[in-house]
ModelCIF file with pLDDT and N, C-alpha, C, O atoms, coordinates in Angstrom:
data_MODEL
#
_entry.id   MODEL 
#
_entity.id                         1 
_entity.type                       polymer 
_entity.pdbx_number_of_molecules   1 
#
_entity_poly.entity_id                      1 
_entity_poly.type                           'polypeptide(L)' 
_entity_poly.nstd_linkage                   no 
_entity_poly.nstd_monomer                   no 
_entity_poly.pdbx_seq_one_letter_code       
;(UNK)(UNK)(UNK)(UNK)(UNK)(UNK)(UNK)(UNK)(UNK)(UNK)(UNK)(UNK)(UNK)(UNK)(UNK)(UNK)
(UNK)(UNK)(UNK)(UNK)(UNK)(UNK)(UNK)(UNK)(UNK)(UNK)(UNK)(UNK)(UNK)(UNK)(UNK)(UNK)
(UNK)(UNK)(UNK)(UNK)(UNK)(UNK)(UNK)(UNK)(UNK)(UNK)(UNK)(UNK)(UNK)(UNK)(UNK)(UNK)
;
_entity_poly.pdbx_seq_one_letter_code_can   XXXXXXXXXXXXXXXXXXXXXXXXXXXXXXXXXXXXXXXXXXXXXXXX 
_entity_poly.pdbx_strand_id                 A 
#
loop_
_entity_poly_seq.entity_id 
_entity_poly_seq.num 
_entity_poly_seq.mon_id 
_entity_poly_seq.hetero 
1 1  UNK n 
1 2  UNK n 
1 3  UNK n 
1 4  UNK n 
1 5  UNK n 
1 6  UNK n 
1 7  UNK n 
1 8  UNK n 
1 9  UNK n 
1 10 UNK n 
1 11 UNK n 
1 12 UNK n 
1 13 UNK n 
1 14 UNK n 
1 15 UNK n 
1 16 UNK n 
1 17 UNK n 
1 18 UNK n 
1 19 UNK n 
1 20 UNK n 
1 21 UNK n 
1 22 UNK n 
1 23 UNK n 
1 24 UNK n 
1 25 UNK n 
1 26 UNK n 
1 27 UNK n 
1 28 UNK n 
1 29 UNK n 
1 30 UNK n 
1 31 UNK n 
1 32 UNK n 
1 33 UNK n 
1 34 UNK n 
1 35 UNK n 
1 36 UNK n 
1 37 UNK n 
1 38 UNK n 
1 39 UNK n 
1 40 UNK n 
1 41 UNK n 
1 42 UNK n 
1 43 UNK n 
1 44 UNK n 
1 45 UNK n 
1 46 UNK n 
1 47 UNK n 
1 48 UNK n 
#
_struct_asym.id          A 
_struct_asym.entity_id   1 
#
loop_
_ma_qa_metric.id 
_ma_qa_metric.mode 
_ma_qa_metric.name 
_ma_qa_metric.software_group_id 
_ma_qa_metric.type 
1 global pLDDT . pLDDT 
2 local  pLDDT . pLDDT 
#
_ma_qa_metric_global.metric_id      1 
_ma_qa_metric_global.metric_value   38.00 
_ma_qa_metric_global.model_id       1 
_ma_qa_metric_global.ordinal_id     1 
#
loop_
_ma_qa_metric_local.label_asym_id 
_ma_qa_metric_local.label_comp_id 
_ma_qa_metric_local.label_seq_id 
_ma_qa_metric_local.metric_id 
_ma_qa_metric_local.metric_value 
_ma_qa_metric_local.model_id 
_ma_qa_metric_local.ordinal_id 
A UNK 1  2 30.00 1 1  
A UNK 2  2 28.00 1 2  
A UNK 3  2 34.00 1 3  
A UNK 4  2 33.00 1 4  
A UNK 5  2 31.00 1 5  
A UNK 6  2 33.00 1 6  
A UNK 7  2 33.00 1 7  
A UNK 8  2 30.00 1 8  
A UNK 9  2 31.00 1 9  
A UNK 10 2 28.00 1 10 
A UNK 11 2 25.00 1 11 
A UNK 12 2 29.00 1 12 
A UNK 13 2 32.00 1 13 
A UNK 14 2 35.00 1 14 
A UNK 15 2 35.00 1 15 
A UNK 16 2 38.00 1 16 
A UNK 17 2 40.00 1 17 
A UNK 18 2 40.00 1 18 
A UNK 19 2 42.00 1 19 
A UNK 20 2 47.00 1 20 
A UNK 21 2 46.00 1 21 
A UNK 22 2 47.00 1 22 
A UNK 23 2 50.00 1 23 
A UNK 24 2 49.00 1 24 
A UNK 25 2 49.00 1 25 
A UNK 26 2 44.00 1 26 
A UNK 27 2 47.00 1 27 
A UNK 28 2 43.00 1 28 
A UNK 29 2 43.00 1 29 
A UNK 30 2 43.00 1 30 
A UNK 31 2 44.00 1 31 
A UNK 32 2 40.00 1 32 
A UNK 33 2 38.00 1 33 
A UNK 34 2 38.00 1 34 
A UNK 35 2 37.00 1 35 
A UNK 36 2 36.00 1 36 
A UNK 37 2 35.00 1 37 
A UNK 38 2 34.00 1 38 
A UNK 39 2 36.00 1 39 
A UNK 40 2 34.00 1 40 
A UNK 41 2 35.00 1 41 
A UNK 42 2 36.00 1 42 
A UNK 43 2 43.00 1 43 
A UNK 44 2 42.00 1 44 
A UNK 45 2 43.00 1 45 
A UNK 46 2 41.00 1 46 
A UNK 47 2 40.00 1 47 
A UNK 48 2 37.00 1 48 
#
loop_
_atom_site.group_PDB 
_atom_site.id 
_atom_site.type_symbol 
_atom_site.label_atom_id 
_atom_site.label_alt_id 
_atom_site.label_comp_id 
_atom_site.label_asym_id 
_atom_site.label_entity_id 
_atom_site.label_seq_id 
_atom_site.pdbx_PDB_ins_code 
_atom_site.Cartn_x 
_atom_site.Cartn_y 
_atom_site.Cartn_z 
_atom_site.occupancy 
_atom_site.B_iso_or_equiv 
_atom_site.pdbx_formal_charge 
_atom_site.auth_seq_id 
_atom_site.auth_comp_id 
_atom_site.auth_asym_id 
_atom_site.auth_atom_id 
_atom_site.pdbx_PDB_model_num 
ATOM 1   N N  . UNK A 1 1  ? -15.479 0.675   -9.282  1.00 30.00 ? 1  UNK A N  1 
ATOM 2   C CA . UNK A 1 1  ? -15.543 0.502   -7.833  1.00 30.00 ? 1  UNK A CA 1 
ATOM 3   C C  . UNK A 1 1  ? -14.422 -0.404  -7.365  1.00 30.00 ? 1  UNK A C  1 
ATOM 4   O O  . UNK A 1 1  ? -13.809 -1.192  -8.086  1.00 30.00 ? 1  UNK A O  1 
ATOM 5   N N  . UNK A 1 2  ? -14.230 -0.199  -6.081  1.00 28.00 ? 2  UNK A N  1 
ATOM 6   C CA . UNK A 1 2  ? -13.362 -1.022  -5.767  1.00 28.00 ? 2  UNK A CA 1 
ATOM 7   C C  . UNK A 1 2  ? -13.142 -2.438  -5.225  1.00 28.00 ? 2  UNK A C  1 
ATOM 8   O O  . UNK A 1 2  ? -14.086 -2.981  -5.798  1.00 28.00 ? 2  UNK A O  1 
ATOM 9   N N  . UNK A 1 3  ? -12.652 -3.258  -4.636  1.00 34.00 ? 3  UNK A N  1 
ATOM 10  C CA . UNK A 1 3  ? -12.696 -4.377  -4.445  1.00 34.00 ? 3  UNK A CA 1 
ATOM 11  C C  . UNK A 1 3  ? -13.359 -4.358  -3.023  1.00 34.00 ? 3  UNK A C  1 
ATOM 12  O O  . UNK A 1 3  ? -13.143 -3.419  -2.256  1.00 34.00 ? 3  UNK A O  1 
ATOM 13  N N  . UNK A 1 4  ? -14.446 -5.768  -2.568  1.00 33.00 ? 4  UNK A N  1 
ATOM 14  C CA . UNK A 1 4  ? -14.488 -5.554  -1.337  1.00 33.00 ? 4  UNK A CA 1 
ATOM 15  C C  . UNK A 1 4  ? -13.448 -4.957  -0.016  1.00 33.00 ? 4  UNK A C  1 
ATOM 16  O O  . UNK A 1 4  ? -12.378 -5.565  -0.045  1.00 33.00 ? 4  UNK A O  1 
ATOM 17  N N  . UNK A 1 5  ? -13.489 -4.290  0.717   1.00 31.00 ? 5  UNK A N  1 
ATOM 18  C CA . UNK A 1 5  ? -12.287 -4.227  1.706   1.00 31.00 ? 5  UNK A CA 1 
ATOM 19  C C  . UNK A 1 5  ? -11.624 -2.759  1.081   1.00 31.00 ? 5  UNK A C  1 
ATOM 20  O O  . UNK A 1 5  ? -10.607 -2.334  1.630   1.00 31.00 ? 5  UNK A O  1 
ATOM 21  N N  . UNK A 1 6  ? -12.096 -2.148  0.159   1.00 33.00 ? 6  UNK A N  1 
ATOM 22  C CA . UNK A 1 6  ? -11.500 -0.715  -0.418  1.00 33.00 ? 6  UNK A CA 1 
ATOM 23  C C  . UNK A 1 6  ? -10.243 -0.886  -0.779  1.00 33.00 ? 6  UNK A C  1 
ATOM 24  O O  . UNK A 1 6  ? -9.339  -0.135  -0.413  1.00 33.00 ? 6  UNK A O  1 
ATOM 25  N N  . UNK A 1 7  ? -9.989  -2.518  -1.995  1.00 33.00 ? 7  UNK A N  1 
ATOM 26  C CA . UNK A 1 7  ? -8.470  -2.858  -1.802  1.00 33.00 ? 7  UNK A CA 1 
ATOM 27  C C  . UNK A 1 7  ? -7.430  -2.402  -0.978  1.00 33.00 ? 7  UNK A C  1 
ATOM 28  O O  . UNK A 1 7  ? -6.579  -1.559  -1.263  1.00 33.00 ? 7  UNK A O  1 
ATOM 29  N N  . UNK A 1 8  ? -7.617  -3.245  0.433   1.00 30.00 ? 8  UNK A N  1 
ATOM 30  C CA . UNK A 1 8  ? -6.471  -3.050  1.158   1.00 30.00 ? 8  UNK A CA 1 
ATOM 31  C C  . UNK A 1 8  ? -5.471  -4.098  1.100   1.00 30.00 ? 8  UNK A C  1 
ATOM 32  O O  . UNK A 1 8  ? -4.422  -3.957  1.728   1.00 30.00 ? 8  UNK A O  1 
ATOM 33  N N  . UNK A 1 9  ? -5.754  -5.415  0.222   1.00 31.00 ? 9  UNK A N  1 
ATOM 34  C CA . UNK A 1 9  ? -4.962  -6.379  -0.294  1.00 31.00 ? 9  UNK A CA 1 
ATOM 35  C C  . UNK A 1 9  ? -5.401  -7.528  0.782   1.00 31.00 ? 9  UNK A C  1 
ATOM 36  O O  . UNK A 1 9  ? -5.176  -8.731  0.643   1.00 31.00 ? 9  UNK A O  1 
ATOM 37  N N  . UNK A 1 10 ? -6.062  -6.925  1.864   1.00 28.00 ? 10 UNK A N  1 
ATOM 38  C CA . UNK A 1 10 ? -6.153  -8.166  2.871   1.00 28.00 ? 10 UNK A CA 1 
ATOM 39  C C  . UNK A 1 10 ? -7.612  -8.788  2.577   1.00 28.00 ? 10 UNK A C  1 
ATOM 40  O O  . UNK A 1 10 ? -8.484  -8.079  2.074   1.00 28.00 ? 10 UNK A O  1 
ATOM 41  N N  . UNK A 1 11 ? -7.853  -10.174 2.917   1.00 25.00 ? 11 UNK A N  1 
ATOM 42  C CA . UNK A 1 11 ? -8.363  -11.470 2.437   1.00 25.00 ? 11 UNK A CA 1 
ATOM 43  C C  . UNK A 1 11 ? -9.743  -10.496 2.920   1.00 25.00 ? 11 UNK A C  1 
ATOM 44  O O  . UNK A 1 11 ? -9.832  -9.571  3.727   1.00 25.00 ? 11 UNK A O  1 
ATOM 45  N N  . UNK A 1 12 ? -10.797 -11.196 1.989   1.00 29.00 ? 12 UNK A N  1 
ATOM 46  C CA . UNK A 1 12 ? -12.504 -11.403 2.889   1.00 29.00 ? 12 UNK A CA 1 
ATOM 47  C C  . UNK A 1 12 ? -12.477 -9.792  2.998   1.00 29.00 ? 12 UNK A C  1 
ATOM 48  O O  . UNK A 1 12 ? -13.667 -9.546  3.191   1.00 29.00 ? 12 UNK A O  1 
ATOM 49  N N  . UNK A 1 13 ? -11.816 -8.590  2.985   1.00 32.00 ? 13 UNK A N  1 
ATOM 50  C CA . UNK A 1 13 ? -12.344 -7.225  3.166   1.00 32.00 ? 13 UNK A CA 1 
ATOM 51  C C  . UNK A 1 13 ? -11.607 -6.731  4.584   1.00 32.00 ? 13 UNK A C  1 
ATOM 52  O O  . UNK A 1 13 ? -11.367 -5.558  4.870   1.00 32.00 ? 13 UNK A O  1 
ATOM 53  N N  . UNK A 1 14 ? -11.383 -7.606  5.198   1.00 35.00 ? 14 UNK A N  1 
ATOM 54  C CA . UNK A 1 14 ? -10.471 -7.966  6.714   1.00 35.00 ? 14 UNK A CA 1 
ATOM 55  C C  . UNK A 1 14 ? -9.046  -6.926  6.564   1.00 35.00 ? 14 UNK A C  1 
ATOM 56  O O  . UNK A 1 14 ? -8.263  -6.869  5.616   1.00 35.00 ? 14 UNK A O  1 
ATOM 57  N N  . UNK A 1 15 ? -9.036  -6.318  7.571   1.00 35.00 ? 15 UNK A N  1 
ATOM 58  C CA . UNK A 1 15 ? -7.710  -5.723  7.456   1.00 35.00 ? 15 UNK A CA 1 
ATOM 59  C C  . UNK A 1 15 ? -6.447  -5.863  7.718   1.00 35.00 ? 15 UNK A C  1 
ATOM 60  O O  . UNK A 1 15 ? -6.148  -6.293  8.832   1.00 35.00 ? 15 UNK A O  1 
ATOM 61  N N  . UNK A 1 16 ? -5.642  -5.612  6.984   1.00 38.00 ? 16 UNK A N  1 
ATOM 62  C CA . UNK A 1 16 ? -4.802  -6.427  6.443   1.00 38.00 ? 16 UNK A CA 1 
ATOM 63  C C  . UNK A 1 16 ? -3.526  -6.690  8.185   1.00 38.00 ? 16 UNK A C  1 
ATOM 64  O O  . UNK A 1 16 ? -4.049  -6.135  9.152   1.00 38.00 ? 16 UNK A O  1 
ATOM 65  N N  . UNK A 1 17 ? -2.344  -7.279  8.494   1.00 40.00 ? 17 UNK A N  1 
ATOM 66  C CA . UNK A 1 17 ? -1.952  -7.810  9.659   1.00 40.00 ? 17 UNK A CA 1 
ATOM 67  C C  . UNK A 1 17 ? -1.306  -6.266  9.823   1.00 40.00 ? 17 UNK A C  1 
ATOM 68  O O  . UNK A 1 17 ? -1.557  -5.358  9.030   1.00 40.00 ? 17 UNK A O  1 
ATOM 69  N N  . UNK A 1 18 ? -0.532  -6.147  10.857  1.00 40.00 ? 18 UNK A N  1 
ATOM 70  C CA . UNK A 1 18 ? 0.217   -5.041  11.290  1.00 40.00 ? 18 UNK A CA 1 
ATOM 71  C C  . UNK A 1 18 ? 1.829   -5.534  10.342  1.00 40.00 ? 18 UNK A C  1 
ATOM 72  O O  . UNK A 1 18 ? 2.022   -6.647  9.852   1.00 40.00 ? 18 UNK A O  1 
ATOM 73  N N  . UNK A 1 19 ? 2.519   -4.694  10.311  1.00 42.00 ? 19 UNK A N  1 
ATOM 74  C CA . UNK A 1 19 ? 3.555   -4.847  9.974   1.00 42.00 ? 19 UNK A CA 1 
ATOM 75  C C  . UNK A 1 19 ? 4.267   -5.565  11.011  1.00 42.00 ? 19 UNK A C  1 
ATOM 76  O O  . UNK A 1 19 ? 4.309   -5.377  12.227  1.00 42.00 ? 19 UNK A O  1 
ATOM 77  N N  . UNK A 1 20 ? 4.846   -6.476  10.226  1.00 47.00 ? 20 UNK A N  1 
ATOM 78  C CA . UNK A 1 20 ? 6.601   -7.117  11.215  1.00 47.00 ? 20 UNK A CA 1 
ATOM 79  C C  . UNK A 1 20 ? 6.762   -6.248  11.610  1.00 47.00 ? 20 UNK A C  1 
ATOM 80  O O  . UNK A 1 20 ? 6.433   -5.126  11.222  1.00 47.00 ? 20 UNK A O  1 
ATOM 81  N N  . UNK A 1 21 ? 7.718   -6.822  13.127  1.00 46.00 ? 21 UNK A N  1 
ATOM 82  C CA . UNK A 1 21 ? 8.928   -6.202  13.643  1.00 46.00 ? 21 UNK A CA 1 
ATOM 83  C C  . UNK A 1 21 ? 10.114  -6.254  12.848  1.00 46.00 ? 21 UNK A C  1 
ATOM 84  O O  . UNK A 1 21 ? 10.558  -7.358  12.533  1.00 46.00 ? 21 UNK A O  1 
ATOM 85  N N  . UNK A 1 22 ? 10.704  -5.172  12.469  1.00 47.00 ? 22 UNK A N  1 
ATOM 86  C CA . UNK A 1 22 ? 11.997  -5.314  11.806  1.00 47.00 ? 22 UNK A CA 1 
ATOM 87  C C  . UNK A 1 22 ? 13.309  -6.343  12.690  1.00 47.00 ? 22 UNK A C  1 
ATOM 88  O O  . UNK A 1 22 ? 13.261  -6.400  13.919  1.00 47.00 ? 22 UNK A O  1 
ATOM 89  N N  . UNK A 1 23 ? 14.130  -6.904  12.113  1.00 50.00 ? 23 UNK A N  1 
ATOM 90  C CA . UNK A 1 23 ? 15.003  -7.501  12.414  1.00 50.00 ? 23 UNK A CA 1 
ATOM 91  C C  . UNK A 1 23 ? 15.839  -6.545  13.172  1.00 50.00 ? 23 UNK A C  1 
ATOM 92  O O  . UNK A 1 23 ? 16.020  -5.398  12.766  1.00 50.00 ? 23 UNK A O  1 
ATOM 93  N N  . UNK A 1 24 ? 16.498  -7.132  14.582  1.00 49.00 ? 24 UNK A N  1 
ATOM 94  C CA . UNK A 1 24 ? 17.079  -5.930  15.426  1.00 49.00 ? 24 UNK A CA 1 
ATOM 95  C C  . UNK A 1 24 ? 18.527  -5.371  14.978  1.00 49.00 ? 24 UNK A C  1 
ATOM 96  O O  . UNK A 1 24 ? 19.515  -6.066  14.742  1.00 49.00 ? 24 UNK A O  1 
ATOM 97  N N  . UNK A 1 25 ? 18.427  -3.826  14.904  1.00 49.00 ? 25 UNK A N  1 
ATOM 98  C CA . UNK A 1 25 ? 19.558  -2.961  13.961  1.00 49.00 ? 25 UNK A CA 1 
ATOM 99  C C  . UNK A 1 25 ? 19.341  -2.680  12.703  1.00 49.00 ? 25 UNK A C  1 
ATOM 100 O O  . UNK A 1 25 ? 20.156  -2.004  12.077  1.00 49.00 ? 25 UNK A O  1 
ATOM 101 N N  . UNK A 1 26 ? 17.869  -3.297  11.966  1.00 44.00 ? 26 UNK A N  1 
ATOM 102 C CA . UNK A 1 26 ? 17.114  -2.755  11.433  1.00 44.00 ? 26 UNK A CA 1 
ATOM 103 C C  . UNK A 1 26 ? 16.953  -1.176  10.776  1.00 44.00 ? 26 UNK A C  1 
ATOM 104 O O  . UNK A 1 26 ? 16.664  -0.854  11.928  1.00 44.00 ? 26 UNK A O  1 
ATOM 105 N N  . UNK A 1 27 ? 16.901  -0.391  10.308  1.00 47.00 ? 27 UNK A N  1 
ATOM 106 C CA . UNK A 1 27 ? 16.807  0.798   9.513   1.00 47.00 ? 27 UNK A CA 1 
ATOM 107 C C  . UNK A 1 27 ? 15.393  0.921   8.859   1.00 47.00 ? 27 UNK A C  1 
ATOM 108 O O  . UNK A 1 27 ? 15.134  0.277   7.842   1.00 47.00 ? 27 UNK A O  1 
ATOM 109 N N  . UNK A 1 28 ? 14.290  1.919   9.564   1.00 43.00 ? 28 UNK A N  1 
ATOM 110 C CA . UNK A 1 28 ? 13.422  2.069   8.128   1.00 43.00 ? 28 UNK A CA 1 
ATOM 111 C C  . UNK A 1 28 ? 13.802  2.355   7.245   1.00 43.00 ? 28 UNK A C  1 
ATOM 112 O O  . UNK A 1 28 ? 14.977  2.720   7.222   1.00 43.00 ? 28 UNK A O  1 
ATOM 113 N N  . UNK A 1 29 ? 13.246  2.350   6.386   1.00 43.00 ? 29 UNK A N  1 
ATOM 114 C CA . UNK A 1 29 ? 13.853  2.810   5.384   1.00 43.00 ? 29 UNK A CA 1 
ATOM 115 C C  . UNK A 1 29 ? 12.662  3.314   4.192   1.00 43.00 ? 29 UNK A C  1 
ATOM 116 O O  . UNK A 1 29 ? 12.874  3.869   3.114   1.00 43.00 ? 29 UNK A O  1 
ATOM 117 N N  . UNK A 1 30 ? 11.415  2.925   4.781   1.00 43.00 ? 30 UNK A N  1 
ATOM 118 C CA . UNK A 1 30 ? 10.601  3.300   3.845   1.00 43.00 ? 30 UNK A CA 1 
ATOM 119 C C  . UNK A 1 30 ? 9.816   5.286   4.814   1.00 43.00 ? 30 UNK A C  1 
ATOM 120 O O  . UNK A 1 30 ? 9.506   5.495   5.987   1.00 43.00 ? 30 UNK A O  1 
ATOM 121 N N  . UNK A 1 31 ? 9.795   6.442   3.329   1.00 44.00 ? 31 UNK A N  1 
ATOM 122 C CA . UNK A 1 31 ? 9.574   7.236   3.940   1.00 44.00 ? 31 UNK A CA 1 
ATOM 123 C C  . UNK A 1 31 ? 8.017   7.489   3.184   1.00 44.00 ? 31 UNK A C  1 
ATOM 124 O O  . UNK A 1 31 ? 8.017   8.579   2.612   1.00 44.00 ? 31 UNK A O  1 
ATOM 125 N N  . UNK A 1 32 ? 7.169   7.013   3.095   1.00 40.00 ? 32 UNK A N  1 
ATOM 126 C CA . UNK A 1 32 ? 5.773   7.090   2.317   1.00 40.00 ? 32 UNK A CA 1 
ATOM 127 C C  . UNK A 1 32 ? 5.143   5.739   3.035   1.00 40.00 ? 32 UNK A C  1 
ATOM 128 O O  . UNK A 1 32 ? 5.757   4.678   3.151   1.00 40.00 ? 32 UNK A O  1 
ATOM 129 N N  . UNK A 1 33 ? 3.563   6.033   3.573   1.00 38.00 ? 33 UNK A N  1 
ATOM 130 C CA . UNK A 1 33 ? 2.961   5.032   3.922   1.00 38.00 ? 33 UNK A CA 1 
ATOM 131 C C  . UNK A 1 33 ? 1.909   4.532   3.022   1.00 38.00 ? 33 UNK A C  1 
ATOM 132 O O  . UNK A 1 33 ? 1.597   5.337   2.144   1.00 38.00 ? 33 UNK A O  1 
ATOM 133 N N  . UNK A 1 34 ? 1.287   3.414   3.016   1.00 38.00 ? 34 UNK A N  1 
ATOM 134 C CA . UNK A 1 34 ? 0.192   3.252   1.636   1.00 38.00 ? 34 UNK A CA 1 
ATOM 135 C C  . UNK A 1 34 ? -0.727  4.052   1.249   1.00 38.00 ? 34 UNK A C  1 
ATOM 136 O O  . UNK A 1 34 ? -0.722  5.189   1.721   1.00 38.00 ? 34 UNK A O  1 
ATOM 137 N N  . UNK A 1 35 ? -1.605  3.721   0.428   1.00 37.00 ? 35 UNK A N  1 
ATOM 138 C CA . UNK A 1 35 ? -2.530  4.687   0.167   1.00 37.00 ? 35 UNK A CA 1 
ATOM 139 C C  . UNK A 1 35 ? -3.235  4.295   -0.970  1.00 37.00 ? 35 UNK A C  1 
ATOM 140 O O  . UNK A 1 35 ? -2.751  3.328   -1.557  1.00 37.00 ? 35 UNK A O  1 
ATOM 141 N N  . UNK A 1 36 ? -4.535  4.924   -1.574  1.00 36.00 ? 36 UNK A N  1 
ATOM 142 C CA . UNK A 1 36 ? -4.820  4.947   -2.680  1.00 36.00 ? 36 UNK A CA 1 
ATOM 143 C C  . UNK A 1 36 ? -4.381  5.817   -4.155  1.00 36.00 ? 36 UNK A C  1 
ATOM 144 O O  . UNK A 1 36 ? -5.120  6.768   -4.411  1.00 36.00 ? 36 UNK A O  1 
ATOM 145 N N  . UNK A 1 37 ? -3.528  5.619   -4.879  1.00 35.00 ? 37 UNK A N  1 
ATOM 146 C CA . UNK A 1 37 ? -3.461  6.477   -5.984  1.00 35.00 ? 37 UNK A CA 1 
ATOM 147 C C  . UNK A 1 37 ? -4.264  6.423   -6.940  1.00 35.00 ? 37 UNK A C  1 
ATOM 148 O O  . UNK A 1 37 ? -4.977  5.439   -7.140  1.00 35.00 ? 37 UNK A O  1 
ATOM 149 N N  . UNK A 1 38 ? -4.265  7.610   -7.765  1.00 34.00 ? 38 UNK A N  1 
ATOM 150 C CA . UNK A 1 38 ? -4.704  7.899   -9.242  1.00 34.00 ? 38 UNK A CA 1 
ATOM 151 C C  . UNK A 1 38 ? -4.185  8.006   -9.897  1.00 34.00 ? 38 UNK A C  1 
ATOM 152 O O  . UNK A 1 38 ? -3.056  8.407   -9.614  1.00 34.00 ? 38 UNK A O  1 
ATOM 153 N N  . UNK A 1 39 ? -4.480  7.777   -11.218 1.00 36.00 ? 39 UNK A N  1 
ATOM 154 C CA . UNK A 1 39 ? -3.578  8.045   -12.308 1.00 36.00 ? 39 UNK A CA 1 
ATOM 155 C C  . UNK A 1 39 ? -4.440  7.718   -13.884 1.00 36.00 ? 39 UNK A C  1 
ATOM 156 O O  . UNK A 1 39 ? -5.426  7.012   -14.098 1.00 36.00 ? 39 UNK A O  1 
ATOM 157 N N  . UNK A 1 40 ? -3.821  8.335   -14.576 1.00 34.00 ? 40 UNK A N  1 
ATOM 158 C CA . UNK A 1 40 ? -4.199  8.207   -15.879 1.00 34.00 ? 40 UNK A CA 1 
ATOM 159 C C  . UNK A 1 40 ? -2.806  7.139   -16.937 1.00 34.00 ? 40 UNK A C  1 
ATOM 160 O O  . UNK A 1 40 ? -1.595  6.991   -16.770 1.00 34.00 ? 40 UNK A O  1 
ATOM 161 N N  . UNK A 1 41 ? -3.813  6.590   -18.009 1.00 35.00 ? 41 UNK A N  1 
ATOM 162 C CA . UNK A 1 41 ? -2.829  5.437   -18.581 1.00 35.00 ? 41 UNK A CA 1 
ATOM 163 C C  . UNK A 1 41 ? -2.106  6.619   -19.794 1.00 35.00 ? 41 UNK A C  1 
ATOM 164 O O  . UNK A 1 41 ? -2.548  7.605   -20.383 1.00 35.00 ? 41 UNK A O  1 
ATOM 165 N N  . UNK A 1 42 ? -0.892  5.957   -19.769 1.00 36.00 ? 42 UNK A N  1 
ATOM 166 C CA . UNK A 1 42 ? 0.251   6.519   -20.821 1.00 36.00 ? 42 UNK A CA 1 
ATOM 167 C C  . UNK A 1 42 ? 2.113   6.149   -20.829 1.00 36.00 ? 42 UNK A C  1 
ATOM 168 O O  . UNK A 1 42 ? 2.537   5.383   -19.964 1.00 36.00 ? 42 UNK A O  1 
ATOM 169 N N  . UNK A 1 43 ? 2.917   6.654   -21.679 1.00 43.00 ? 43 UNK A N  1 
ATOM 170 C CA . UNK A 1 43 ? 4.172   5.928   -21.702 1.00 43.00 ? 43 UNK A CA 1 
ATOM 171 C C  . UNK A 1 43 ? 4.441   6.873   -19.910 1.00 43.00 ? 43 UNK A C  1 
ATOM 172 O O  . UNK A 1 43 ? 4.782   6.266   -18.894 1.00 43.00 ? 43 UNK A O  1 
ATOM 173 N N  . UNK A 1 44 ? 4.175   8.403   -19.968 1.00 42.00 ? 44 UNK A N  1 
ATOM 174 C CA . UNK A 1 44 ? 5.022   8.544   -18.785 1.00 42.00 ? 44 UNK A CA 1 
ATOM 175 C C  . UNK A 1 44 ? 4.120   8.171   -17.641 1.00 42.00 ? 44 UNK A C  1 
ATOM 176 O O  . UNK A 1 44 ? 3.170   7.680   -18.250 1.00 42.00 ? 44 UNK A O  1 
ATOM 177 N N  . UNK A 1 45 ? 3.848   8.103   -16.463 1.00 43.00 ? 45 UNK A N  1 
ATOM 178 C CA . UNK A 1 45 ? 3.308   8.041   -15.554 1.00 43.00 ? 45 UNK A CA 1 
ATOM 179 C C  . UNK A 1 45 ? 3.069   9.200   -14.842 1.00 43.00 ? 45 UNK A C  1 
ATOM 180 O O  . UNK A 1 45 ? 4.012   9.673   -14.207 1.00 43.00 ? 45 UNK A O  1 
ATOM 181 N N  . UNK A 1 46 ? 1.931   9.784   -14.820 1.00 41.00 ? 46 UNK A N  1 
ATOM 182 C CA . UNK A 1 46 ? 1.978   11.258  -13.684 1.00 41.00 ? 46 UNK A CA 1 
ATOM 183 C C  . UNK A 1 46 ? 2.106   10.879  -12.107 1.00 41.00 ? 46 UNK A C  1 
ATOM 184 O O  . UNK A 1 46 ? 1.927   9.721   -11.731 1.00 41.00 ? 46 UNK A O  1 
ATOM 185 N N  . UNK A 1 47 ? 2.424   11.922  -11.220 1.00 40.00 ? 47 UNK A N  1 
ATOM 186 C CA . UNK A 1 47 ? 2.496   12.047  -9.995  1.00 40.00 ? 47 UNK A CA 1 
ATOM 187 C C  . UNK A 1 47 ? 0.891   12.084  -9.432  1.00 40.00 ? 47 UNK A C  1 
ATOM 188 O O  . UNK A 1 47 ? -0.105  12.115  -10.154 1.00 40.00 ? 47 UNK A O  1 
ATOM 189 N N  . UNK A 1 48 ? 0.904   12.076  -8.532  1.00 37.00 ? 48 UNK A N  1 
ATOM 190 C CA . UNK A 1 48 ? -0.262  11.915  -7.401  1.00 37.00 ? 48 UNK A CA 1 
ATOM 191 C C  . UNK A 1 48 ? -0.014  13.445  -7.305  1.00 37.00 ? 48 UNK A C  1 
ATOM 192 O O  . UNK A 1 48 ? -0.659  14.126  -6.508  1.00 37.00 ? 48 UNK A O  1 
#
């Protein structure tokens, strides 16, 4: 099972802050948002 809060990393089960504002001229740069994965243990790592 999982941690109180369905490990969202934030304190007490509480959800976690909004993201910063990026610094202005800024670039996202991230193209994947969080989530829960699965996986099985081994040298390679499988995909989701």
């Amino acid at each position: 099972a999982l941690p109180p809060g369905g490990g969202t990393g934030a304190l007490g089960g509480a959800s976690p802050p909004p993201p910063p504002p990026p610094p202005p001229g800024t670039r996202n740069i991230s193209r994947q948002s969080g989530g829960q994965q699965t996986q099985t243990g081994g040298q390679q790592l499988p995909g989701g």
